[in-house]
C-alpha atoms as a PDB file:
ATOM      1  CA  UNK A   1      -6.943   1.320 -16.252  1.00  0.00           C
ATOM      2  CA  UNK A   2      -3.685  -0.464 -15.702  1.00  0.00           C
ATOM      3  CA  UNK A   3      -2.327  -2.267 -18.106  1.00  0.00           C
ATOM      4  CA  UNK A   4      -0.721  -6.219 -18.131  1.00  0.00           C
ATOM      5  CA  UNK A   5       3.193  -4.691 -18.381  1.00  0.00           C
ATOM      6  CA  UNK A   6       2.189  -2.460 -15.191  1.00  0.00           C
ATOM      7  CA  UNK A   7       0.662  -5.154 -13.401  1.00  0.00           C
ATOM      8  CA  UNK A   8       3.063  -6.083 -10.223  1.00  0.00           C
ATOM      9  CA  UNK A   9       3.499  -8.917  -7.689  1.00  0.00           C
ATOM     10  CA  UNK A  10       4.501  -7.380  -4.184  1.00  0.00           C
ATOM     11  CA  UNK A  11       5.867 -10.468  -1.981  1.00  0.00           C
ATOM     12  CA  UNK A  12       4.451 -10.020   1.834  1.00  0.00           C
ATOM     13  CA  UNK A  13       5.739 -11.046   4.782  1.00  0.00           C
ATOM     14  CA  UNK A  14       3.430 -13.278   6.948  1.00  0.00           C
ATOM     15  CA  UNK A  15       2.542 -10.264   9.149  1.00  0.00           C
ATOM     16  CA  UNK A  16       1.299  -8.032   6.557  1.00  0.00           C
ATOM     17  CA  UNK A  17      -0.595 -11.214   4.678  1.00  0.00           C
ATOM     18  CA  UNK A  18      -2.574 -11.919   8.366  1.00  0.00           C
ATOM     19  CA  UNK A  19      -3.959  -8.126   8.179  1.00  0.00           C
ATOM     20  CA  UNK A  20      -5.411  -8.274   4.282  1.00  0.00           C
ATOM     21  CA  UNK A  21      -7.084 -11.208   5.519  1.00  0.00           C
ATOM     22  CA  UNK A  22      -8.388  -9.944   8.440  1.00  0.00           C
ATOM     23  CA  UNK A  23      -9.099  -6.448   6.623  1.00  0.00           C
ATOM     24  CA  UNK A  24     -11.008  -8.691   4.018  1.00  0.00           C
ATOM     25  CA  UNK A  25     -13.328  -9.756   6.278  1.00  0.00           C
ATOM     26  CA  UNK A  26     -14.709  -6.997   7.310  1.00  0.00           C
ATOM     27  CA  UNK A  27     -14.530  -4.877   3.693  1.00  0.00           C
ATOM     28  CA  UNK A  28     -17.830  -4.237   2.014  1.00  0.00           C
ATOM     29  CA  UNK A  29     -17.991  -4.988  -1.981  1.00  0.00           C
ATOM     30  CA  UNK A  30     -14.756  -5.991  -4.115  1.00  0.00           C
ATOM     31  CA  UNK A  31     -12.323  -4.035  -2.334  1.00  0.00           C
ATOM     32  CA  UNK A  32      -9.829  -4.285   0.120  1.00  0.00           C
ATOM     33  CA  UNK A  33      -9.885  -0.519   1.639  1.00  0.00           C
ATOM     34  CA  UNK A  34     -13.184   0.773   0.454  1.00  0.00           C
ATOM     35  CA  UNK A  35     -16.049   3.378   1.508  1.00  0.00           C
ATOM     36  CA  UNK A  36     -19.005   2.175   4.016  1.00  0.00           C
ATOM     37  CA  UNK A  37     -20.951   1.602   0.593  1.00  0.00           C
ATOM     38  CA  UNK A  38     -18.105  -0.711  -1.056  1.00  0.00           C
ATOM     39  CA  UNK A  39     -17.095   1.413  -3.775  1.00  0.00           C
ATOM     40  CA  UNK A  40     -13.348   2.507  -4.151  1.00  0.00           C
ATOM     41  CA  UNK A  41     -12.036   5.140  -2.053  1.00  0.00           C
ATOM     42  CA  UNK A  42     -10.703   8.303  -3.427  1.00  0.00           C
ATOM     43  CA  UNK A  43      -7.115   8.933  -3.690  1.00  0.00           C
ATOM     44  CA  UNK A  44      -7.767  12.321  -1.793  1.00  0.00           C
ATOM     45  CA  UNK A  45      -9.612  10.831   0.579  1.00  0.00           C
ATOM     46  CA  UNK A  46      -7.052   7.710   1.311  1.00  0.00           C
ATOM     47  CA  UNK A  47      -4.666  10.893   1.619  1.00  0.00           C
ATOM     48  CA  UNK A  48      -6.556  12.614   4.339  1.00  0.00           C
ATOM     49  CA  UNK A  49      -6.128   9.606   6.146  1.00  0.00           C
ATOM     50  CA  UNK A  50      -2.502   9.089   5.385  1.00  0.00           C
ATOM     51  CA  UNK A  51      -1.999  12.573   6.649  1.00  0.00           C
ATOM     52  CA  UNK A  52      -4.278  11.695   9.820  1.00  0.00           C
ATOM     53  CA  UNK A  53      -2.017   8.611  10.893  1.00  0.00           C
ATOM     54  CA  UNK A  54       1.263  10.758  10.109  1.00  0.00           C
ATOM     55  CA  UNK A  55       0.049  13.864  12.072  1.00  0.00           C
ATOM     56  CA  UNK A  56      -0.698  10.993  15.124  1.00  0.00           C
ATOM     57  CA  UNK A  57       2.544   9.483  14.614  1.00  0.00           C
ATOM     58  CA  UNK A  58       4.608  12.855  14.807  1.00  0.00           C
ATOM     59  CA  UNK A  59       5.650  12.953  10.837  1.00  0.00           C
ATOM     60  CA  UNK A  60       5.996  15.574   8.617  1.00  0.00           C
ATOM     61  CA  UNK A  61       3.731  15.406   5.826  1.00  0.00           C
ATOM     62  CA  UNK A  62       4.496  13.076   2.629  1.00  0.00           C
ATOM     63  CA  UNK A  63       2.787  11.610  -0.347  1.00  0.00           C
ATOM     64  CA  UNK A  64       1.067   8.563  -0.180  1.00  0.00           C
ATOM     65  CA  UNK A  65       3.166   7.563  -3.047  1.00  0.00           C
ATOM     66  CA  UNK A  66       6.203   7.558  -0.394  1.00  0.00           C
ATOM     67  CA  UNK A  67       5.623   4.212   0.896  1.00  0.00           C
ATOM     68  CA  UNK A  68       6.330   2.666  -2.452  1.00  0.00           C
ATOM     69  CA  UNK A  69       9.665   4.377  -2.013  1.00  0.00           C
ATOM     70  CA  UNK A  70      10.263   3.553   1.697  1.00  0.00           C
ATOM     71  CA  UNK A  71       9.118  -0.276   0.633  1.00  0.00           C
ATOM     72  CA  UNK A  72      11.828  -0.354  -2.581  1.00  0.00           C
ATOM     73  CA  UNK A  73      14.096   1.434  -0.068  1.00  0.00           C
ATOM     74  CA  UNK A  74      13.680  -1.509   2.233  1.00  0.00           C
ATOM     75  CA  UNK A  75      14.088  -4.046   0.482  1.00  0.00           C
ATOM     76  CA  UNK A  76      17.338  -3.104  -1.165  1.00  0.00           C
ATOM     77  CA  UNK A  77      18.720  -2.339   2.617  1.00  0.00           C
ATOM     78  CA  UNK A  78      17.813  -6.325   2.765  1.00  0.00           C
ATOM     79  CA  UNK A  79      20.030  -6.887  -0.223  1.00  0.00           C
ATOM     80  CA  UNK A  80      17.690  -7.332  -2.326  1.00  0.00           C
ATOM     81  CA  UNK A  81      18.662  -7.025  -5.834  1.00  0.00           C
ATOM     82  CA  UNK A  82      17.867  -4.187  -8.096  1.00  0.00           C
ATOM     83  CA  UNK A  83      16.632  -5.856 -10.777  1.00  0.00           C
ATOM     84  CA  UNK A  84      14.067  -7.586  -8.436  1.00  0.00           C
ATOM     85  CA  UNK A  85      13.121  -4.416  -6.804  1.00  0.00           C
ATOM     86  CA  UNK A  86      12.715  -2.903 -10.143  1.00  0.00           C
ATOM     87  CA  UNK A  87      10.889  -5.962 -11.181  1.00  0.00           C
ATOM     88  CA  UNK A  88       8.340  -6.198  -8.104  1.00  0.00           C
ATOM     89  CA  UNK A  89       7.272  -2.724  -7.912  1.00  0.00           C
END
């Protein structure tokens, strides 16, 4: 269980808000991303699928943990300061 110091807000850009919602809608249960009976999926399962859309998209295999990286990555190429970075993820 996470913890209120590891909690995080992650700002999103209207684009990326518009597909949670529309994701919402059709999610079973309490979460977002979830199996067809609405409980949470499994990290090795959510990384089959990663590896799925990365194989279709021509890229080498990585972590699902990556995209935190590429997103903190991103951000600071938008001069975004380190301390918020830091703060946000």
């Amino acid at each position: 269980m996470k913890t209120t110091s590891s909690e995080r807000d992650v700002p999103l850009s209207k684009m990326a808000l518009q597909a949670l919602i529309e994701l919402r809608k059709v999610s079973v249960g309490e979460y977002i991303i979830s199996t067809r009976e609405g409980h949470p999926v499994r990290p090795r399962n959510l990384q089959n699928m990663f590896d799925f859309l990365l194989t279709a998209a021509g890229i080498e295999h990585k972590g699902l943990h990556v995209t935190r990286h590429t997103f903190a990555s991103k951000l600071l190429a938008k001069d975004a300061s380190l301390k918020y970075v830091v703060h946000h993820l």
